[in-house]
PDB file of N, CA and C in Angstrom:
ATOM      1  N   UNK A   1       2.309  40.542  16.843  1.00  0.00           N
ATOM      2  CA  UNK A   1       1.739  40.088  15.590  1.00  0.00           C
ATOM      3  C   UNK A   1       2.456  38.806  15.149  1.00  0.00           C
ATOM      4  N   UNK A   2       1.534  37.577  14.107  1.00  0.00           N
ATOM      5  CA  UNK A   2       2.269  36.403  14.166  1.00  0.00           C
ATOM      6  C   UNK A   2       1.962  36.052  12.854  1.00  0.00           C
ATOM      7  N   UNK A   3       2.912  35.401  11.954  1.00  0.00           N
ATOM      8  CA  UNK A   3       2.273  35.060  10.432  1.00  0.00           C
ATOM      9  C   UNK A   3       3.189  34.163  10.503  1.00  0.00           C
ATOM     10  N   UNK A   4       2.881  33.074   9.462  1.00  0.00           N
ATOM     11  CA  UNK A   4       2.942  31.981   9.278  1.00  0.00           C
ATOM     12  C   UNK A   4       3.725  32.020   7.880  1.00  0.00           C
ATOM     13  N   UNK A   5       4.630  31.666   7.496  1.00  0.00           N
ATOM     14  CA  UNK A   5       5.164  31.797   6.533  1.00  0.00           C
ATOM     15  C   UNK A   5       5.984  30.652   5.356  1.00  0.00           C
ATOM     16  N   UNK A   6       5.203  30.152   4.065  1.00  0.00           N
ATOM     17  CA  UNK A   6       5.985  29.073   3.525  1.00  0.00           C
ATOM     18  C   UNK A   6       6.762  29.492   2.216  1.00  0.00           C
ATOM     19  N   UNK A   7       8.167  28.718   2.281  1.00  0.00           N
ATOM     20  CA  UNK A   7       8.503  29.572   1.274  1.00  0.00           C
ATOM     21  C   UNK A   7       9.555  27.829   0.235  1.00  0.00           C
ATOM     22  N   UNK A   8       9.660  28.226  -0.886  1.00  0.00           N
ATOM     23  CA  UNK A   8      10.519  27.702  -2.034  1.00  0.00           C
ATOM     24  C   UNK A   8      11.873  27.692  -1.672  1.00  0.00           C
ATOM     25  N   UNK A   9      12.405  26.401  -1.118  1.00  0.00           N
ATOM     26  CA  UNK A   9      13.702  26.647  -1.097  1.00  0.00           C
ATOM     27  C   UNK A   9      14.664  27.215  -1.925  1.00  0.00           C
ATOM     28  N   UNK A  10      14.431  26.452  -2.548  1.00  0.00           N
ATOM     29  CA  UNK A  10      15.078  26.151  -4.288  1.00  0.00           C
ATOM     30  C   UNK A  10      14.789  27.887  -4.457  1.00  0.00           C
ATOM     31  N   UNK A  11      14.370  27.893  -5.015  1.00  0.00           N
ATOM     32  CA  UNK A  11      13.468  29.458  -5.793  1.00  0.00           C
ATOM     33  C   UNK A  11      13.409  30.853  -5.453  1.00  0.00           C
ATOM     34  N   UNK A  12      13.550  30.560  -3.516  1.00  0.00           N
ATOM     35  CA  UNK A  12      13.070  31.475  -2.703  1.00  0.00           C
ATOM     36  C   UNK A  12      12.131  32.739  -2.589  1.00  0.00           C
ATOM     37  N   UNK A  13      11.052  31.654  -2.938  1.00  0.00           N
ATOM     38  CA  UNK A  13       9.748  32.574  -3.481  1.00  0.00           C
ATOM     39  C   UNK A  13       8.944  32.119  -2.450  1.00  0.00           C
ATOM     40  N   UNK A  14       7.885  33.067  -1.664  1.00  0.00           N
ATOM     41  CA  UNK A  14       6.869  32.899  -0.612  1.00  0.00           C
ATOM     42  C   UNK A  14       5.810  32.223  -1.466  1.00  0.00           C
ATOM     43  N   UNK A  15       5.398  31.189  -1.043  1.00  0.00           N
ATOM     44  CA  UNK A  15       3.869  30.174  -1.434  1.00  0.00           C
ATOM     45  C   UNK A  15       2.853  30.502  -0.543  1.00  0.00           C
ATOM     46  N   UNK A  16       3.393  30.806   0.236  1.00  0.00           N
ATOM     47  CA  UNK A  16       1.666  31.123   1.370  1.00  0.00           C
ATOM     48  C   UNK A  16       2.205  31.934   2.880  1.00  0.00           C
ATOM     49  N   UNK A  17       1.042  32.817   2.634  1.00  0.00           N
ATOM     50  CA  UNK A  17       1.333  33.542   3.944  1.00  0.00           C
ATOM     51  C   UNK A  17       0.343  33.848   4.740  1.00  0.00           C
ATOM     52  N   UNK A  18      -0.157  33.266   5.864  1.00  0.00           N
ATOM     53  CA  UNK A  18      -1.121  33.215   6.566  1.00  0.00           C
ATOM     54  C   UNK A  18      -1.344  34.559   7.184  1.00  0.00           C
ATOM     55  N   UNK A  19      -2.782  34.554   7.295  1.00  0.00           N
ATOM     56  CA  UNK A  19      -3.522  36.014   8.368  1.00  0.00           C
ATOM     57  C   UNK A  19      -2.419  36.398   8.642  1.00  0.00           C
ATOM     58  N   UNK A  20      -2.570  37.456   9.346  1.00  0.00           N
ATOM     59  CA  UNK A  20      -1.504  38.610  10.377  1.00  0.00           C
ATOM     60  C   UNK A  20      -2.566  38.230  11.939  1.00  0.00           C
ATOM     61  N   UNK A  21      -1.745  37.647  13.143  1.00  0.00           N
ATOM     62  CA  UNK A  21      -2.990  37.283  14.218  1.00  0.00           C
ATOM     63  C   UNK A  21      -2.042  38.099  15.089  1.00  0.00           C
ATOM     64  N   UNK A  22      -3.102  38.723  16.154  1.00  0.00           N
ATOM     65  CA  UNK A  22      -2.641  40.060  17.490  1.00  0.00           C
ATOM     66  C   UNK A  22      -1.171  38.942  18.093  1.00  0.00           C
ATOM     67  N   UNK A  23      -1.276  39.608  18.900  1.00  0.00           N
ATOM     68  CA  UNK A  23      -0.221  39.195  20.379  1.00  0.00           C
ATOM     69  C   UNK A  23       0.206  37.802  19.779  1.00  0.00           C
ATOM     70  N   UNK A  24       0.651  36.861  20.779  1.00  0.00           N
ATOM     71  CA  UNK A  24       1.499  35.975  20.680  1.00  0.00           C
ATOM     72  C   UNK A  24       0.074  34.751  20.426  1.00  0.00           C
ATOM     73  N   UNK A  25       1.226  34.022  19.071  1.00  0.00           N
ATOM     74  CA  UNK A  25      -0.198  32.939  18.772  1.00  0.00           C
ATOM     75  C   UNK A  25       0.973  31.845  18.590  1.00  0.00           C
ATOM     76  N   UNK A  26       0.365  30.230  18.789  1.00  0.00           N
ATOM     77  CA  UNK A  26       1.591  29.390  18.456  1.00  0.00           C
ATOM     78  C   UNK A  26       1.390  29.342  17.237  1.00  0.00           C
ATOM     79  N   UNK A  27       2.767  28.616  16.429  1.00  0.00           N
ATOM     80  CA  UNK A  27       2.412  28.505  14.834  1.00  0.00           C
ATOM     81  C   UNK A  27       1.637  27.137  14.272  1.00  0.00           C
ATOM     82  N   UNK A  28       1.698  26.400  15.288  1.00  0.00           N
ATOM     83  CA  UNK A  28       1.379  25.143  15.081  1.00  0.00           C
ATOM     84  C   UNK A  28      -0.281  25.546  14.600  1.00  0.00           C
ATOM     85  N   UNK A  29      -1.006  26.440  15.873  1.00  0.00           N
ATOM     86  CA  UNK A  29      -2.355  26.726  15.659  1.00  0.00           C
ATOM     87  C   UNK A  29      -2.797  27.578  14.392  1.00  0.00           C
ATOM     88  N   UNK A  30      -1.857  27.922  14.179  1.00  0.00           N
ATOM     89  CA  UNK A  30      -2.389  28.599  13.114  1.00  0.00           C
ATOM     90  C   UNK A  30      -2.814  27.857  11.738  1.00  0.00           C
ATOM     91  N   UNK A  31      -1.511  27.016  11.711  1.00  0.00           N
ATOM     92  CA  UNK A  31      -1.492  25.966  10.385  1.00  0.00           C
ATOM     93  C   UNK A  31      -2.909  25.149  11.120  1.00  0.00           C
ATOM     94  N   UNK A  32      -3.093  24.385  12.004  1.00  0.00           N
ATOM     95  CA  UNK A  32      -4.511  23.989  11.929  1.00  0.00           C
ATOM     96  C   UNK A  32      -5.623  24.604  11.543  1.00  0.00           C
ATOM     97  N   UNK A  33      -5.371  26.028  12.481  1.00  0.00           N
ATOM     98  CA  UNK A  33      -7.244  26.704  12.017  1.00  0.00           C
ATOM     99  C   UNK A  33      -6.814  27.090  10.252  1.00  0.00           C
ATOM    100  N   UNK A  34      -5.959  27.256   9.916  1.00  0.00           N
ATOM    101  CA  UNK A  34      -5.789  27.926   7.916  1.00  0.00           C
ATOM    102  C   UNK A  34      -5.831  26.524   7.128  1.00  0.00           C
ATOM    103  N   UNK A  35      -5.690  25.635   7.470  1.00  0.00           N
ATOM    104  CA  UNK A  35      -5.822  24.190   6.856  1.00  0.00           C
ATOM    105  C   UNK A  35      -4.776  24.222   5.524  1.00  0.00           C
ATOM    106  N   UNK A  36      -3.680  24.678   5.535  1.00  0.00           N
ATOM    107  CA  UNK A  36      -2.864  24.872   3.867  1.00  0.00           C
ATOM    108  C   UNK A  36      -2.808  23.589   3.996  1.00  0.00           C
ATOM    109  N   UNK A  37      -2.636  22.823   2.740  1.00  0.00           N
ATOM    110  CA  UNK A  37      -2.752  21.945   2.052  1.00  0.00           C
ATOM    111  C   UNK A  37      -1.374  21.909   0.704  1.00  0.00           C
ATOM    112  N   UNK A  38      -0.159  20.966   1.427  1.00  0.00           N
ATOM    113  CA  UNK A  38       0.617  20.467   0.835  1.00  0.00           C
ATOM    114  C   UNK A  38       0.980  19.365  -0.706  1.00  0.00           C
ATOM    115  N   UNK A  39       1.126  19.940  -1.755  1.00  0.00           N
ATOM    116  CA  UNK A  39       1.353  18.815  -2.694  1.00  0.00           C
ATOM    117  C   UNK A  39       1.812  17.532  -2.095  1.00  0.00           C
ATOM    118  N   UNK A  40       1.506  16.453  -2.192  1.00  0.00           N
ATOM    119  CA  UNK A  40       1.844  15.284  -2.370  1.00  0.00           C
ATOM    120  C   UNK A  40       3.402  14.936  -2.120  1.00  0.00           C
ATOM    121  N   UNK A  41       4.289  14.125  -1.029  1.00  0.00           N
ATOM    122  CA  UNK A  41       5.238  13.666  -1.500  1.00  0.00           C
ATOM    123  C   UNK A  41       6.376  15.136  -1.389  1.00  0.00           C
ATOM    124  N   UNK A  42       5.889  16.411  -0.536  1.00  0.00           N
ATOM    125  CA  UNK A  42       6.582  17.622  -0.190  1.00  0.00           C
ATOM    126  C   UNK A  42       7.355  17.002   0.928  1.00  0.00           C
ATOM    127  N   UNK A  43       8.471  18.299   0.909  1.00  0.00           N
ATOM    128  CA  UNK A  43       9.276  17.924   1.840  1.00  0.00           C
ATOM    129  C   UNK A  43       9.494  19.525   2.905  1.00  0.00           C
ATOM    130  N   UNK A  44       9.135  19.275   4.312  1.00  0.00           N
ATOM    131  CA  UNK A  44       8.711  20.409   4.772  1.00  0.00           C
ATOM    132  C   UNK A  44       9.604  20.521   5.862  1.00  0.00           C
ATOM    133  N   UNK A  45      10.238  21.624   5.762  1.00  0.00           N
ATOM    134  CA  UNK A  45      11.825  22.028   6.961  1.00  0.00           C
ATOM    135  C   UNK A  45      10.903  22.586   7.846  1.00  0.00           C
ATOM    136  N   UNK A  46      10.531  21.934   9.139  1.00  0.00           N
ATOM    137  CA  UNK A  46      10.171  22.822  10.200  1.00  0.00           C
ATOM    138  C   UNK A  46      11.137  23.337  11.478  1.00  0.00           C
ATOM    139  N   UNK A  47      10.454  24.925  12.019  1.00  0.00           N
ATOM    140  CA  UNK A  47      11.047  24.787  13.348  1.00  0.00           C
ATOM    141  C   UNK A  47      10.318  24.065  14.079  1.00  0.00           C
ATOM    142  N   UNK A  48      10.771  23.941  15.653  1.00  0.00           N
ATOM    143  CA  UNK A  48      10.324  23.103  16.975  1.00  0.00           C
ATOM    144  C   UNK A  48       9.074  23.733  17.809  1.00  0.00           C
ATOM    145  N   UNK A  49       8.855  24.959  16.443  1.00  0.00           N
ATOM    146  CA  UNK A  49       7.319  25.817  17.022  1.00  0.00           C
ATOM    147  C   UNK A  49       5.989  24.672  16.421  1.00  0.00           C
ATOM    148  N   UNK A  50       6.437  23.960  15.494  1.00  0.00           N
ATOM    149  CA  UNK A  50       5.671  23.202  15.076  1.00  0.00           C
ATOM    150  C   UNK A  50       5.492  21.713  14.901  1.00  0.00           C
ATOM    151  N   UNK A  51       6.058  21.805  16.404  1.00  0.00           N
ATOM    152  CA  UNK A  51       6.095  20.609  16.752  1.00  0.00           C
ATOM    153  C   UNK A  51       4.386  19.406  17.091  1.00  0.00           C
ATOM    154  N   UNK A  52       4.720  18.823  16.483  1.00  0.00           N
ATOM    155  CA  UNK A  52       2.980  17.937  16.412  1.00  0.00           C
ATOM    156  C   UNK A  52       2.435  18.222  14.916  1.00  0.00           C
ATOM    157  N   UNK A  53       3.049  18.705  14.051  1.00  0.00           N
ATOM    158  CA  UNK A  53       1.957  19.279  13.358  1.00  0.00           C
ATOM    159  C   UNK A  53       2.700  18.349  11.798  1.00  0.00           C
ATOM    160  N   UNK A  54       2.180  17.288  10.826  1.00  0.00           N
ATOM    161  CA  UNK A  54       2.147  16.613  10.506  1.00  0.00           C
ATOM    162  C   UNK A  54       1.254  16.251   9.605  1.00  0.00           C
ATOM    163  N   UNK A  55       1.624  17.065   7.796  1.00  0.00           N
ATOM    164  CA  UNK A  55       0.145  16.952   7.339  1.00  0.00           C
ATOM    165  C   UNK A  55       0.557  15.838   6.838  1.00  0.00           C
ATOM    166  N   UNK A  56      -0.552  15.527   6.005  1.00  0.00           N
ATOM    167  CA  UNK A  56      -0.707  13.663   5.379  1.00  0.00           C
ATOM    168  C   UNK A  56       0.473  13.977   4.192  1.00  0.00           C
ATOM    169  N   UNK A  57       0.676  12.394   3.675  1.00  0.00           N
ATOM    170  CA  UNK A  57       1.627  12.615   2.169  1.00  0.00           C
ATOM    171  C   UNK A  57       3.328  13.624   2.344  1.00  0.00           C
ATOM    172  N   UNK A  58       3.271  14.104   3.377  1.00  0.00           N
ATOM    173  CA  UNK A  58       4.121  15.204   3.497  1.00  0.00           C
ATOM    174  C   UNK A  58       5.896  14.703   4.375  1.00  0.00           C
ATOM    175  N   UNK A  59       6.671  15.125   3.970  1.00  0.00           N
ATOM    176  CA  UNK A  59       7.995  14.958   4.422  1.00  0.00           C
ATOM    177  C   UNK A  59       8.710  16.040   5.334  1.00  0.00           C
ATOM    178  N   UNK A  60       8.727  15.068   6.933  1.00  0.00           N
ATOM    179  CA  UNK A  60       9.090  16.417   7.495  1.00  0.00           C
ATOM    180  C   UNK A  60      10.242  16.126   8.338  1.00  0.00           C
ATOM    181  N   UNK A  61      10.901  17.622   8.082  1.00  0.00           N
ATOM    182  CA  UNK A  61      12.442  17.367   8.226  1.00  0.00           C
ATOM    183  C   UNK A  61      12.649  18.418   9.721  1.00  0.00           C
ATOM    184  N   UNK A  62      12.501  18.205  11.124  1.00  0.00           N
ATOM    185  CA  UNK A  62      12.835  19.260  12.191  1.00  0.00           C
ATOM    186  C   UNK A  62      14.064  18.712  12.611  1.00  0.00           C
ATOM    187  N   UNK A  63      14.623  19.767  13.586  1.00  0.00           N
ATOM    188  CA  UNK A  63      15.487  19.831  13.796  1.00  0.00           C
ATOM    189  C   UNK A  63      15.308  19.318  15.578  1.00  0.00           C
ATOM    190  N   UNK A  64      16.324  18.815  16.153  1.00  0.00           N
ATOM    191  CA  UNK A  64      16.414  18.069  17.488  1.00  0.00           C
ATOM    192  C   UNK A  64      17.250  19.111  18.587  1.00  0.00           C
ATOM    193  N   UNK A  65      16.157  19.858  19.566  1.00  0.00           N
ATOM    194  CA  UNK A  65      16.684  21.014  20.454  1.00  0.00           C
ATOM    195  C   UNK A  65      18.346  19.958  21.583  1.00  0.00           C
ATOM    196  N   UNK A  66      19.153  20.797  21.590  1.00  0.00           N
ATOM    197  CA  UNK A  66      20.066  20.312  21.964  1.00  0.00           C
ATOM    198  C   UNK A  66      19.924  20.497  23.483  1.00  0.00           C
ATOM    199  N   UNK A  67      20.652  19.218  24.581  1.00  0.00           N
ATOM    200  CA  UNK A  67      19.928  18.594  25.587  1.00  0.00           C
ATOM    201  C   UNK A  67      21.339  19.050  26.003  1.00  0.00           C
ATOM    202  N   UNK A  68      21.655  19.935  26.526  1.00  0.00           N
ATOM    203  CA  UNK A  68      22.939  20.910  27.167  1.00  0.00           C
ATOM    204  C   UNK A  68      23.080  20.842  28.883  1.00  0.00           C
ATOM    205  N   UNK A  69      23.790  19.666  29.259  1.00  0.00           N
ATOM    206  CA  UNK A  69      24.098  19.597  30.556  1.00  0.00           C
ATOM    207  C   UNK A  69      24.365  20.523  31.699  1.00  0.00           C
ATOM    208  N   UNK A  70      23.765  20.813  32.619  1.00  0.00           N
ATOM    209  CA  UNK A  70      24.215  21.836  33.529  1.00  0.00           C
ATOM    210  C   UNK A  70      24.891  21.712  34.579  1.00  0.00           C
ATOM    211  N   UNK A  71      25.626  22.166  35.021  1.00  0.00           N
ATOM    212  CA  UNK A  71      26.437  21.434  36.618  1.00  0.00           C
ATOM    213  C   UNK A  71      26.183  22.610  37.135  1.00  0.00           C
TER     214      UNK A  71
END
């Protein structure tokens, strides 16, 4: 099961919580097919599950997977 989840930093109050979808879904797809719609000028902490995903007006802050050398 997969839900999508936005929440209030500040506040730590849930703003939106998408469908409940079966088996394994990416999150990226989900935020496309649910279309949520960001205030203006937001600032949005993503993980690297949502990578590509880039609404308009919006500030987005991910994080950079670390590139760990192997010998």
């Amino acid at each position: 099961m997969t839900n999508n989840v936005i929440t209030h930093a500040v506040s730590r109050t849930v703003c939106y919580l998408s469908q409940t979808y079966p088996g394994k879904r990416h999150e990226k797809r989900i935020c496309d097919e649910e279309g949520y719609t960001f205030p203006r000028c937001s600032q949005l902490l993503q993980d690297t599950g949502f990578q590509g995903y880039a609404p308009e007006d919006v500030i987005i802050y991910q994080p950079k997977k670390n590139r760990v050398a192997v010998n």
